[in-house]
PDB file of N, CA and C in Angstrom:
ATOM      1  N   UNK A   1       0.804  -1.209   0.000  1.00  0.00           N
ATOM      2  CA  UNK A   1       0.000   0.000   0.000  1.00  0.00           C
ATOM      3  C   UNK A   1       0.836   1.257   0.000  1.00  0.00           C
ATOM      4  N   UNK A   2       2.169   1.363   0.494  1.00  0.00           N
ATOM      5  CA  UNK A   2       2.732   2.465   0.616  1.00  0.00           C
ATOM      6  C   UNK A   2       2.434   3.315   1.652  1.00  0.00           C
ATOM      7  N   UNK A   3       2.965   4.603   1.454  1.00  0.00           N
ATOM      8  CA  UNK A   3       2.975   5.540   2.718  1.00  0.00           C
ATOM      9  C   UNK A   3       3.176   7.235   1.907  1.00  0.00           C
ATOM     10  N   UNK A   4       2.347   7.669   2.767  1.00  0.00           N
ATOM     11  CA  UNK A   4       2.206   9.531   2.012  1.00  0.00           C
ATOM     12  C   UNK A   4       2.410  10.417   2.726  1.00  0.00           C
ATOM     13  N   UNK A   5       2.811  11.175   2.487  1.00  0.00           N
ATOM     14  CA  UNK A   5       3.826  12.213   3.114  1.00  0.00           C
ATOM     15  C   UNK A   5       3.731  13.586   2.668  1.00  0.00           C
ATOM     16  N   UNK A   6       2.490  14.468   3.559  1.00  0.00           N
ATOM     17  CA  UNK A   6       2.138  15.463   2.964  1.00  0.00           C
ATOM     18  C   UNK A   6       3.439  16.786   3.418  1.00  0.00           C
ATOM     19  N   UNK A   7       3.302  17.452   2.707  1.00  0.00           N
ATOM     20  CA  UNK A   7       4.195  18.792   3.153  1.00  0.00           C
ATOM     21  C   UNK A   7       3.537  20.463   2.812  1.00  0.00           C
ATOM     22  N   UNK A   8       4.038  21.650   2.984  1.00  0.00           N
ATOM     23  CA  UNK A   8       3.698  22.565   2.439  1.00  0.00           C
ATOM     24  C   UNK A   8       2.618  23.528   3.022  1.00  0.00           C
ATOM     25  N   UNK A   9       2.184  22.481   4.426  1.00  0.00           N
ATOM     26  CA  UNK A   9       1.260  24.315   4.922  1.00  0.00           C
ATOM     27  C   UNK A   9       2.101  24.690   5.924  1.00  0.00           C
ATOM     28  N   UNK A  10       0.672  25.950   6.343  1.00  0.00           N
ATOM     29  CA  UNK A  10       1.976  26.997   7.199  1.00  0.00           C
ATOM     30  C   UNK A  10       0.483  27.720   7.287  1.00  0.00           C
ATOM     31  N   UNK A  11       1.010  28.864   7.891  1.00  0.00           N
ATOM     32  CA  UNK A  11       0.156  30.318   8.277  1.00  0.00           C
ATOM     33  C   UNK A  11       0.244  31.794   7.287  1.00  0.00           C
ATOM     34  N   UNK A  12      -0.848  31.909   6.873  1.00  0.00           N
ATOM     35  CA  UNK A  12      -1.090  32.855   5.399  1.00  0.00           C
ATOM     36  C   UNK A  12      -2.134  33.399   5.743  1.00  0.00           C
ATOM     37  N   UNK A  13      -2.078  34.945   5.500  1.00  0.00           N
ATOM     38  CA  UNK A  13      -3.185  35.784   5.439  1.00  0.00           C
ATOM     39  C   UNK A  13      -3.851  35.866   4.630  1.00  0.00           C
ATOM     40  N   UNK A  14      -4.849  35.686   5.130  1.00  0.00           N
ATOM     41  CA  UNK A  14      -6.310  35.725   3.840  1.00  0.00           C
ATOM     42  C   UNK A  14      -5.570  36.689   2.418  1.00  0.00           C
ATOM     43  N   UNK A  15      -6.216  35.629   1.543  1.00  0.00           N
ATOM     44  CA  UNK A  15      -5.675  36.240   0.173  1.00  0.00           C
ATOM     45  C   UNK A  15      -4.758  35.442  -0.937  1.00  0.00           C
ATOM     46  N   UNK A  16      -3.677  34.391   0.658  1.00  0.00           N
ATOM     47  CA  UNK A  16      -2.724  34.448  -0.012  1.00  0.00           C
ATOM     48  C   UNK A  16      -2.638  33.007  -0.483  1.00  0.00           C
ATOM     49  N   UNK A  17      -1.677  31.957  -0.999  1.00  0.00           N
ATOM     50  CA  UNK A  17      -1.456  31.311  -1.394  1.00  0.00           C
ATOM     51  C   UNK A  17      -0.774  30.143  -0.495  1.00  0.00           C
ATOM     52  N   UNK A  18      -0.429  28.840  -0.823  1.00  0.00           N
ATOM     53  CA  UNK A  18       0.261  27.927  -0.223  1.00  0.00           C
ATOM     54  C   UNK A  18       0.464  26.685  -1.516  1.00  0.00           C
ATOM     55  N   UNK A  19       1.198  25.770  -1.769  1.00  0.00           N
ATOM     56  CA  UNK A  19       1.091  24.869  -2.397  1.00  0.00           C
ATOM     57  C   UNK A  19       1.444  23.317  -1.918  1.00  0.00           C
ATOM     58  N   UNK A  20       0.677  22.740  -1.087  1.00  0.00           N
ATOM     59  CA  UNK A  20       0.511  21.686  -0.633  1.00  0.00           C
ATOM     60  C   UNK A  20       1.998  20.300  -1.553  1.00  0.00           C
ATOM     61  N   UNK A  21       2.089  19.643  -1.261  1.00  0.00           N
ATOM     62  CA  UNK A  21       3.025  18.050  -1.565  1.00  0.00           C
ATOM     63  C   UNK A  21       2.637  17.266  -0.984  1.00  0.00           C
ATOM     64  N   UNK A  22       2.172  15.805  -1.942  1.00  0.00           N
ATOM     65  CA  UNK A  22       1.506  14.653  -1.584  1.00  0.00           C
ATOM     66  C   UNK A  22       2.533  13.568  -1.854  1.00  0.00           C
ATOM     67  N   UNK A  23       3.655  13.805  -1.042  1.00  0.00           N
ATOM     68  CA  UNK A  23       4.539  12.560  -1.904  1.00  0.00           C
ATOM     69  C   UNK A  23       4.708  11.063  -1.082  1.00  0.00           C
ATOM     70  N   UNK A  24       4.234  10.128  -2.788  1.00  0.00           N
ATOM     71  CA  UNK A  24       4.093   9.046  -2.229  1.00  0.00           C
ATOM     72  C   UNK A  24       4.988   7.998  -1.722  1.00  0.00           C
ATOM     73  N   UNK A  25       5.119   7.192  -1.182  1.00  0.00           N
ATOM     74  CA  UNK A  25       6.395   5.420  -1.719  1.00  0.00           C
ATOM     75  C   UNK A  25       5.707   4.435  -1.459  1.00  0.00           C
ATOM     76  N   UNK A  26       6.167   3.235  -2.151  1.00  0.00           N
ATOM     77  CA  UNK A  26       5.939   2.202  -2.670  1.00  0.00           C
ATOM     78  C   UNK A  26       4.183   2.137  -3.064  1.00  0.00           C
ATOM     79  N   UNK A  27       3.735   1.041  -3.804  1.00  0.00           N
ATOM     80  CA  UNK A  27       2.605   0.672  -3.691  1.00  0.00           C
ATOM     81  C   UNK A  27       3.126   1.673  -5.394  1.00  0.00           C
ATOM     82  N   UNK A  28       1.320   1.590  -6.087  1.00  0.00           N
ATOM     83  CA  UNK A  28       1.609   1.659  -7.625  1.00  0.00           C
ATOM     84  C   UNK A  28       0.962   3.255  -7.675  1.00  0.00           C
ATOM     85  N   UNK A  29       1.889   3.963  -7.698  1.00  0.00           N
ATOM     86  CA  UNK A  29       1.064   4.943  -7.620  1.00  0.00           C
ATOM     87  C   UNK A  29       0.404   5.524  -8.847  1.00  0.00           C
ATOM     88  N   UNK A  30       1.056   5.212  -9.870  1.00  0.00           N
ATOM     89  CA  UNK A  30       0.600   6.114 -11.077  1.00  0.00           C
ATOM     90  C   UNK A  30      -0.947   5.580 -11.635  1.00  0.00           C
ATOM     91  N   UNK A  31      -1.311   4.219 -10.996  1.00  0.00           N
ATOM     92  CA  UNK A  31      -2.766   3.902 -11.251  1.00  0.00           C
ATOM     93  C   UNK A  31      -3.642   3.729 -10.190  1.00  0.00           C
ATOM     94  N   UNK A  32      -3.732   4.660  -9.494  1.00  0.00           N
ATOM     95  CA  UNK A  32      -4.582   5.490  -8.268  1.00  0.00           C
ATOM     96  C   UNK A  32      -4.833   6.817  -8.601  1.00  0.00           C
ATOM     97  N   UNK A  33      -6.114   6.910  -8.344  1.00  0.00           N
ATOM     98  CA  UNK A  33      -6.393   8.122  -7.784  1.00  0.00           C
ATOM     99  C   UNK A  33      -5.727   8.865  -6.163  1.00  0.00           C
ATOM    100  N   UNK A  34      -6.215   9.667  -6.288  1.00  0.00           N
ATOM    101  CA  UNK A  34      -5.066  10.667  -4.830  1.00  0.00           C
ATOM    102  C   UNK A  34      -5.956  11.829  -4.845  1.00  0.00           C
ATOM    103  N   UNK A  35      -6.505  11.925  -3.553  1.00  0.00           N
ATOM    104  CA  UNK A  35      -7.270  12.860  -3.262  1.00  0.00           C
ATOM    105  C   UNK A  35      -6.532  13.316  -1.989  1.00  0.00           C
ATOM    106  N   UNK A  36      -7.385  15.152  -1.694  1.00  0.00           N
ATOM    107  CA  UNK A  36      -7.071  15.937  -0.500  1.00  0.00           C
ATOM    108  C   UNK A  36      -8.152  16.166   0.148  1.00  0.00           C
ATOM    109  N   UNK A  37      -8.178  15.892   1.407  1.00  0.00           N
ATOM    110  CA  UNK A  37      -9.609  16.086   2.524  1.00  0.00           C
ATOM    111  C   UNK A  37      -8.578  16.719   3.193  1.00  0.00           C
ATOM    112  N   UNK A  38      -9.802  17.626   3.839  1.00  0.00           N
ATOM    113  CA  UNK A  38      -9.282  18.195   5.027  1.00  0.00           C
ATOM    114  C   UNK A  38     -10.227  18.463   6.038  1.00  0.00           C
ATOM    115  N   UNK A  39      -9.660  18.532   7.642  1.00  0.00           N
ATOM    116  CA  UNK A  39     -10.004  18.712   8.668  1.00  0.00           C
ATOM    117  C   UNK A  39     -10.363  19.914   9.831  1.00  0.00           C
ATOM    118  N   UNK A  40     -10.955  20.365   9.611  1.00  0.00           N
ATOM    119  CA  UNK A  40     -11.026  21.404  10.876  1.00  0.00           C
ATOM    120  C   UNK A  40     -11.320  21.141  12.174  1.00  0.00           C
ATOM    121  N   UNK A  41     -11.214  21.473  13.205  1.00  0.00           N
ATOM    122  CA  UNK A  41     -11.094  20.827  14.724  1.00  0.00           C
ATOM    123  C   UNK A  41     -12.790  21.215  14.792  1.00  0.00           C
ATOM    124  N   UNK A  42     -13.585  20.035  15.401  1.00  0.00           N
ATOM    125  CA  UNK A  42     -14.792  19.555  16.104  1.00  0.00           C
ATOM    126  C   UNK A  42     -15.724  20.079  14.314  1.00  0.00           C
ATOM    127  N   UNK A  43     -15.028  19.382  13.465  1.00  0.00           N
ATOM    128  CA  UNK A  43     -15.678  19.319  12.192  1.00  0.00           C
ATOM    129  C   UNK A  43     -15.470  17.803  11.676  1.00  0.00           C
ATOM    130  N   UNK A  44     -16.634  17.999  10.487  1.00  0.00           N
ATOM    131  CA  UNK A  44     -16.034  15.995   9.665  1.00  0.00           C
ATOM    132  C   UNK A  44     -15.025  16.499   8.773  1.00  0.00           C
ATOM    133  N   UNK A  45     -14.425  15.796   8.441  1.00  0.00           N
ATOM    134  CA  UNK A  45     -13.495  15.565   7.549  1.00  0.00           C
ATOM    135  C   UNK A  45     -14.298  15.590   6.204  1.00  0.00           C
ATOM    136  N   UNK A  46     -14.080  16.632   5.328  1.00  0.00           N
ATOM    137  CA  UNK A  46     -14.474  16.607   3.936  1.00  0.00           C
ATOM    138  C   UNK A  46     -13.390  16.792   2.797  1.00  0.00           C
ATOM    139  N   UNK A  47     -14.459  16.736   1.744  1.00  0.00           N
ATOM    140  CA  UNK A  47     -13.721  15.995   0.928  1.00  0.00           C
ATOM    141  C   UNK A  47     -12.834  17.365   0.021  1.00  0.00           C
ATOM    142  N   UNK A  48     -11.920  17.835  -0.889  1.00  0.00           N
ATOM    143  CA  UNK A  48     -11.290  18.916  -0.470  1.00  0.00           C
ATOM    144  C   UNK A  48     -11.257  18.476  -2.510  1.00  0.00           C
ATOM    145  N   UNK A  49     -10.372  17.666  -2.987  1.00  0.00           N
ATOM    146  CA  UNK A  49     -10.267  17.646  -4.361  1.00  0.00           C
ATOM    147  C   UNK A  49      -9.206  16.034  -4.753  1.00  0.00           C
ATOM    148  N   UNK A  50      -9.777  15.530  -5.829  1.00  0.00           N
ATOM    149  CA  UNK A  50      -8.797  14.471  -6.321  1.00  0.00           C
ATOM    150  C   UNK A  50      -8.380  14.553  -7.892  1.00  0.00           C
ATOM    151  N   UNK A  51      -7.384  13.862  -8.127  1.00  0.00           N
ATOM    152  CA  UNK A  51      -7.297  13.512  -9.357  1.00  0.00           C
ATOM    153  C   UNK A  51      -6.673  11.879 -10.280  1.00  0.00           C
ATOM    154  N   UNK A  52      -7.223  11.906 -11.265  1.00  0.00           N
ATOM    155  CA  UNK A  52      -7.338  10.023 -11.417  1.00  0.00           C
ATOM    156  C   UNK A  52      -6.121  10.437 -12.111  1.00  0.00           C
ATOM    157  N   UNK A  53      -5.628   8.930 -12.430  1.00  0.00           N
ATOM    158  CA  UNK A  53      -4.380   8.817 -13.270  1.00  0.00           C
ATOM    159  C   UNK A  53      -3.917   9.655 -14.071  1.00  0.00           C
ATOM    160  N   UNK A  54      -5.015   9.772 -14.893  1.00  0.00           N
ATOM    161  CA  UNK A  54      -5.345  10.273 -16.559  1.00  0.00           C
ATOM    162  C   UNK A  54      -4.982  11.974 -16.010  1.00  0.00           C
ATOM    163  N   UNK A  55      -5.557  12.465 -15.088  1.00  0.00           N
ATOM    164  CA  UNK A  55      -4.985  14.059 -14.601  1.00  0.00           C
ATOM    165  C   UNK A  55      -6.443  14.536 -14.749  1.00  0.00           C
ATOM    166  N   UNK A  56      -7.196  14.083 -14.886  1.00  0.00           N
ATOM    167  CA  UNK A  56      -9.112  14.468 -14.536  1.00  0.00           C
ATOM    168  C   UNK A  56      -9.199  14.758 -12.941  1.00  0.00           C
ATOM    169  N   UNK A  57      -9.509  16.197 -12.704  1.00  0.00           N
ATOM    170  CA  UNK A  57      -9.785  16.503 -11.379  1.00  0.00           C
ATOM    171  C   UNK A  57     -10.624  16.614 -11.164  1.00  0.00           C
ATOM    172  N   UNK A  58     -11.347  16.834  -9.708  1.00  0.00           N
ATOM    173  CA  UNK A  58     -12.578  17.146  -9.359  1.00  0.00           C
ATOM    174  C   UNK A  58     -12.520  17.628  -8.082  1.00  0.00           C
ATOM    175  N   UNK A  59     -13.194  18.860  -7.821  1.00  0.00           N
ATOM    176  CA  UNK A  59     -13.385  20.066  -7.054  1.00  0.00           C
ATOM    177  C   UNK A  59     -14.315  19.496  -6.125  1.00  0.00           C
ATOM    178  N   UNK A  60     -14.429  19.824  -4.609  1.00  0.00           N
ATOM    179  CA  UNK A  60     -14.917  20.728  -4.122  1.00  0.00           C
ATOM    180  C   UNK A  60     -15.786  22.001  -4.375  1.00  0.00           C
ATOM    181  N   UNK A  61     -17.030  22.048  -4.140  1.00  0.00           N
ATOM    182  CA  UNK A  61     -17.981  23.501  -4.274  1.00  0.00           C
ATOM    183  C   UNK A  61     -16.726  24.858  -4.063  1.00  0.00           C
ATOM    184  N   UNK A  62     -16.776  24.503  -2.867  1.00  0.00           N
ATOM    185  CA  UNK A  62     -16.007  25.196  -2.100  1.00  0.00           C
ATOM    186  C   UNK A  62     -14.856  25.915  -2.179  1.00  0.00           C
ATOM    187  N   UNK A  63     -14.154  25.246  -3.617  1.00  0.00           N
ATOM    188  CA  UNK A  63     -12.777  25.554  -3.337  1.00  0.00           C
ATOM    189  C   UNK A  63     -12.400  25.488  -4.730  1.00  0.00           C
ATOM    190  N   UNK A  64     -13.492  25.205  -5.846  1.00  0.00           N
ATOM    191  CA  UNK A  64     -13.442  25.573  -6.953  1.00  0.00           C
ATOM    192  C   UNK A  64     -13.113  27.016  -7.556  1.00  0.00           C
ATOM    193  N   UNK A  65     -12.189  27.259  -8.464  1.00  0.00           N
ATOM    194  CA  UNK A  65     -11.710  28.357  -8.905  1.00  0.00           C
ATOM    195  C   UNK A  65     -10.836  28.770  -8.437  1.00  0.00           C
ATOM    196  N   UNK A  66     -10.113  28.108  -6.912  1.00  0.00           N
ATOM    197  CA  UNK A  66      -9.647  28.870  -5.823  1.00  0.00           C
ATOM    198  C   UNK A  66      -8.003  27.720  -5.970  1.00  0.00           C
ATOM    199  N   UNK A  67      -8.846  26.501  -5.473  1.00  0.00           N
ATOM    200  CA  UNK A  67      -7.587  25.280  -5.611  1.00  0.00           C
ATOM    201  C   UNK A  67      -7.269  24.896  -6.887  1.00  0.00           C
ATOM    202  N   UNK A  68      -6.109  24.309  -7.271  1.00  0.00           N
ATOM    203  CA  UNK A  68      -5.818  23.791  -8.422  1.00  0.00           C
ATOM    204  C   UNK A  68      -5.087  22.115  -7.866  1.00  0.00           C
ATOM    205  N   UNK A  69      -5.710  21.053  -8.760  1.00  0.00           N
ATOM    206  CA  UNK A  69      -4.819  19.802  -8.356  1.00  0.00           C
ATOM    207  C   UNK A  69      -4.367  19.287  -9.323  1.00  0.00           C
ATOM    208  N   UNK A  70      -2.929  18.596  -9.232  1.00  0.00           N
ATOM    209  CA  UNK A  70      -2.088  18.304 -10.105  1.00  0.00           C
ATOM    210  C   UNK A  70      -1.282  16.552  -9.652  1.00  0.00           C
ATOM    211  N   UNK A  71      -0.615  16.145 -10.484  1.00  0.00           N
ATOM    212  CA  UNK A  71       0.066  15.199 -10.693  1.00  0.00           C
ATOM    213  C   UNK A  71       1.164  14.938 -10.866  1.00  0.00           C
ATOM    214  N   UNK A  72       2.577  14.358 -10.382  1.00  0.00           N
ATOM    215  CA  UNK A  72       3.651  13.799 -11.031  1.00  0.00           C
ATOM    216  C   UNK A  72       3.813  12.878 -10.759  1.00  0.00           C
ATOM    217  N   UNK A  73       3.490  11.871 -12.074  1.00  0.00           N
ATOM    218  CA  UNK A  73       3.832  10.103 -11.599  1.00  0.00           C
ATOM    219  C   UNK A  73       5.147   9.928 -11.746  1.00  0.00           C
ATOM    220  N   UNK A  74       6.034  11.006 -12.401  1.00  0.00           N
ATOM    221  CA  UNK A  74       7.284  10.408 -12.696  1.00  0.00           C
ATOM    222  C   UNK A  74       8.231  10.496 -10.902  1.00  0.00           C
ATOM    223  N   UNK A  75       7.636  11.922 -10.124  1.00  0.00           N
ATOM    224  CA  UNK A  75       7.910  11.745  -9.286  1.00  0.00           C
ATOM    225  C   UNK A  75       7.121  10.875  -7.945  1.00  0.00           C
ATOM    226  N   UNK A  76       6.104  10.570  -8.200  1.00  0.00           N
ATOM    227  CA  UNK A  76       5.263   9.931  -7.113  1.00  0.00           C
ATOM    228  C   UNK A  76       4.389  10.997  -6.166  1.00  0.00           C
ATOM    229  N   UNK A  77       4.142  12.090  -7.359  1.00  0.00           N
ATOM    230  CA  UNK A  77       4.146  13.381  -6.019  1.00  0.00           C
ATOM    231  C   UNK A  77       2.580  13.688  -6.634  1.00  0.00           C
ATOM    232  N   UNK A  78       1.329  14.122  -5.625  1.00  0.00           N
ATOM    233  CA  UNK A  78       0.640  15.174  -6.062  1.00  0.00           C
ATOM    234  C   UNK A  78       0.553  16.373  -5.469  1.00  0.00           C
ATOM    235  N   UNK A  79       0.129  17.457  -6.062  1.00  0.00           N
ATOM    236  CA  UNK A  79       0.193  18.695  -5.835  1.00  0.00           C
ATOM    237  C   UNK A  79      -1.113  19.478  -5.149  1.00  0.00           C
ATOM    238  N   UNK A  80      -1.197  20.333  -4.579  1.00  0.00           N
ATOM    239  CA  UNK A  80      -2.669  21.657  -4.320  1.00  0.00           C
ATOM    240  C   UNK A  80      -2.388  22.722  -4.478  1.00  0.00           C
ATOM    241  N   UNK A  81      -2.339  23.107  -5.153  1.00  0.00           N
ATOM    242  CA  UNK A  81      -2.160  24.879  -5.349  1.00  0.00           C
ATOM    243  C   UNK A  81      -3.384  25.670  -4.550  1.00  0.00           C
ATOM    244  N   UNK A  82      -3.391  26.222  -3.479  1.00  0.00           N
ATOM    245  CA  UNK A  82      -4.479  26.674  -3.239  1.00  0.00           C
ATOM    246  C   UNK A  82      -4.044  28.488  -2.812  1.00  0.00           C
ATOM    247  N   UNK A  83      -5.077  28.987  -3.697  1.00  0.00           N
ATOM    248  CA  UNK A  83      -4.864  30.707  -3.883  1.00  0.00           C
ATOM    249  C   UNK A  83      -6.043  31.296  -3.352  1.00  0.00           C
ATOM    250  N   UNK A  84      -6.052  32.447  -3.255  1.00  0.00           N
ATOM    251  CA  UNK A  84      -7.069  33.470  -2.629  1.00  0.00           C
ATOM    252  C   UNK A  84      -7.911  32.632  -1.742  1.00  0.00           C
ATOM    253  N   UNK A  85      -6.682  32.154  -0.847  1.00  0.00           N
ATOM    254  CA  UNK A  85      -7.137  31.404   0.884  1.00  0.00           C
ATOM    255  C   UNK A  85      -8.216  32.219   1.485  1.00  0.00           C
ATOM    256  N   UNK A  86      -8.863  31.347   2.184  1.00  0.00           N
ATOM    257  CA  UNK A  86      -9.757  32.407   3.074  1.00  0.00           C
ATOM    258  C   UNK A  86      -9.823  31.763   4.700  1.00  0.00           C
ATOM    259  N   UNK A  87      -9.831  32.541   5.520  1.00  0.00           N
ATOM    260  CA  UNK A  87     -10.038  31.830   7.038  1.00  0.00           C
ATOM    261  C   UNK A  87     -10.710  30.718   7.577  1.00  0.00           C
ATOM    262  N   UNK A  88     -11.584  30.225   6.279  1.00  0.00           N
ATOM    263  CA  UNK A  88     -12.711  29.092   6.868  1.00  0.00           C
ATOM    264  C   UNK A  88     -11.602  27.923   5.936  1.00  0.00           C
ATOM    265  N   UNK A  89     -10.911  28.132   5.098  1.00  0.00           N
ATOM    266  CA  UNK A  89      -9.886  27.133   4.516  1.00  0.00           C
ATOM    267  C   UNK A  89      -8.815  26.384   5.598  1.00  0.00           C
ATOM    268  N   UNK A  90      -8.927  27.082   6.813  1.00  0.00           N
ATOM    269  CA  UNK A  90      -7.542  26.607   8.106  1.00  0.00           C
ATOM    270  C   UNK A  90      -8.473  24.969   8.360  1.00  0.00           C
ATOM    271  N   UNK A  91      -7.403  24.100   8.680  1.00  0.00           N
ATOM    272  CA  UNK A  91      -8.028  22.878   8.906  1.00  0.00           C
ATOM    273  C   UNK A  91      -6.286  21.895   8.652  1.00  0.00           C
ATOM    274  N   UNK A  92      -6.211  20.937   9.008  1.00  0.00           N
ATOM    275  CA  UNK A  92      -5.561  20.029   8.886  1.00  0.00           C
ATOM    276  C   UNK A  92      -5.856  19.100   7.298  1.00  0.00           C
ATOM    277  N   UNK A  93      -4.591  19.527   6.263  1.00  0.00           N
ATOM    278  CA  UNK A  93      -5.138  18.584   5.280  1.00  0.00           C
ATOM    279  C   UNK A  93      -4.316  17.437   5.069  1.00  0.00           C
ATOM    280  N   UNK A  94      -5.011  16.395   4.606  1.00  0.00           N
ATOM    281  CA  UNK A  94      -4.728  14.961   4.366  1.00  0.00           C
ATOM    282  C   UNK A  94      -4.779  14.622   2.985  1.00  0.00           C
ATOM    283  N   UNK A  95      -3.812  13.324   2.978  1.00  0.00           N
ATOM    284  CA  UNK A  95      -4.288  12.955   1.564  1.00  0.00           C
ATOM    285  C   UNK A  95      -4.323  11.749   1.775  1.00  0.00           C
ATOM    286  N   UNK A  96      -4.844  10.601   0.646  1.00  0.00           N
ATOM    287  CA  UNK A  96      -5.300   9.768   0.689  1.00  0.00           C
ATOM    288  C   UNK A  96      -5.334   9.314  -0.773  1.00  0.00           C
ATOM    289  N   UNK A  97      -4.847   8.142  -0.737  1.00  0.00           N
ATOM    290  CA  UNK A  97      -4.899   7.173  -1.480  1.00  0.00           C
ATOM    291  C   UNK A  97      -5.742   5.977  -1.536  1.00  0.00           C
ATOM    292  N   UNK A  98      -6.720   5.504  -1.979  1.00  0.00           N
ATOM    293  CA  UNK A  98      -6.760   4.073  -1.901  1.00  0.00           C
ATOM    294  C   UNK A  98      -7.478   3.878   0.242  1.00  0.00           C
ATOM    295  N   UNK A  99      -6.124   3.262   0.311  1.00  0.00           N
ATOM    296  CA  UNK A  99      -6.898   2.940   2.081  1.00  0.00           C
ATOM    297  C   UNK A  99      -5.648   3.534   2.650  1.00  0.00           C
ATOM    298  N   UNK A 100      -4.819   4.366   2.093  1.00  0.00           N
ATOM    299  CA  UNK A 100      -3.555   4.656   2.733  1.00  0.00           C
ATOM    300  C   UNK A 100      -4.161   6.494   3.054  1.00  0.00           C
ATOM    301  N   UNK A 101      -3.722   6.994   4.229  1.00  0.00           N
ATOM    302  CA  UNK A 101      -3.624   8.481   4.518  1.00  0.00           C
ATOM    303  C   UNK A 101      -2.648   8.421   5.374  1.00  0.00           C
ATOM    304  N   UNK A 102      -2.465   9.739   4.710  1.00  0.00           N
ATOM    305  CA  UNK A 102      -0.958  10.221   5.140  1.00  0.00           C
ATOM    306  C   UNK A 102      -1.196  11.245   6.524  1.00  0.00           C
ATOM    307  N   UNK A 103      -0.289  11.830   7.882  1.00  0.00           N
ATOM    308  CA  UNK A 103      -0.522  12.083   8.821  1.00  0.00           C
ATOM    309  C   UNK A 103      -1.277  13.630   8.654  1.00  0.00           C
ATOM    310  N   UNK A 104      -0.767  14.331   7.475  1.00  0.00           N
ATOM    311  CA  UNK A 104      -1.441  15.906   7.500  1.00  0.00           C
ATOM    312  C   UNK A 104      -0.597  16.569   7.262  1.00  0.00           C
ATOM    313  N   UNK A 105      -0.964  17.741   6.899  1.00  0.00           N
ATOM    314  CA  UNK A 105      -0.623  19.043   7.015  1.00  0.00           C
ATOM    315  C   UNK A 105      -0.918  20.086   7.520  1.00  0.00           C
ATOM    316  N   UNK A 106      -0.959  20.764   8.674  1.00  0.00           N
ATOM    317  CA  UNK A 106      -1.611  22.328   9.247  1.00  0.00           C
ATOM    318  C   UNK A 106      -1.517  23.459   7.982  1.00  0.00           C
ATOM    319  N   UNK A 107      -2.974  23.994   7.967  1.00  0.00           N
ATOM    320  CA  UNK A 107      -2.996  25.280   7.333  1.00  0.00           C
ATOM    321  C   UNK A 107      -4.098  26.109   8.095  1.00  0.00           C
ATOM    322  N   UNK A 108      -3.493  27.065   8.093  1.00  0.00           N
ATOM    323  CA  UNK A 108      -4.296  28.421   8.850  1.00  0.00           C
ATOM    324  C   UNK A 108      -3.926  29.538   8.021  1.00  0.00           C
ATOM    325  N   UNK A 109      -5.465  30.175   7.965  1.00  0.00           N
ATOM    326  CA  UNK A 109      -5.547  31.178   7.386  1.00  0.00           C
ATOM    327  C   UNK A 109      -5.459  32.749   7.943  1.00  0.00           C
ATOM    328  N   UNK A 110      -5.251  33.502   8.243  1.00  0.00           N
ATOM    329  CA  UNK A 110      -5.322  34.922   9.108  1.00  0.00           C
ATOM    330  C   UNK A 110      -6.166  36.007   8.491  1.00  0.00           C
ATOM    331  N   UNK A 111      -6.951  35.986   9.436  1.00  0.00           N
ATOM    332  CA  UNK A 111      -7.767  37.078   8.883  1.00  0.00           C
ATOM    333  C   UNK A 111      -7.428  38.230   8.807  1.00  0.00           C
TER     334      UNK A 111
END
C-alpha cells in the first residue's frame, strides 16, 4: 500500500497562497487516484479535491476556482495549489490514497 507524506502548509493571510506536496512510496502509484480532505477541529473531515491517473480533477464547491490539483507520476508526487485562501480554509489537510492516509498538514488562514 505504501505511505504519504504530505508537506507545504503553514500560516497565510487571507488572500494568499500555499502549495501543498503529496509525496508518495511504494505501492503503484501512477494507477490510483489521490485525493485531498481536510479537517477542521470539532468538524467531519471533507472531501477537499482528487485527481485520477489520466490528470481528470474534481473540485470541491467550495474551493473551486480557488484550488488547483495536479500530478507527477514520474515523481510519485501530487500537488494543491491553493490561492485566494480564506479563514474558513484553516483545517488540517490529508491525503489519501486508496486505504492509505498520510498524517497531515496544518494550514491556517489569518484574517
Amino acid at each position: 500500500q505504501g505511505q504519504l507524506v504530505e508537506s507545504g502548509g503553514g500560516l497565510v493571510q487571507a488572500g494568499g497562497s500555499l502549495r501543498l506536496s503529496c509525496a508518495a512510496s511504494g505501492g503503484t502509484f501512477s494507477l490510483y487516484a489521490v485525493a485531498w480532505y481536510r479537517q477542521a477541529p470539532e468538524k467531519q473531515r471533507e472531501f477537499v479535491a482528487d485527481v485520477a491517473p489520466s490528470g481528470t480533477a474534481n473540485y470541491a464547491e467550495s474551493v473551486k476556482g480557488r484550488f488547483s490539483i495536479s500530478r507527477d507520476n514520474a515523481e510519485n508526487t501530487v500537488y494543491l495549489q491553493m490561492n485566494s485562501l480564506k479563514p474558513e480554509d484553516t483545517a488540517m489537510y490529508l491525503c489519501n490514497k486508496g486505504r492509505v492516509w498520510g498524517q497531515g498538514t496544518q494550514v491556517t488562514v489569518s484574517s
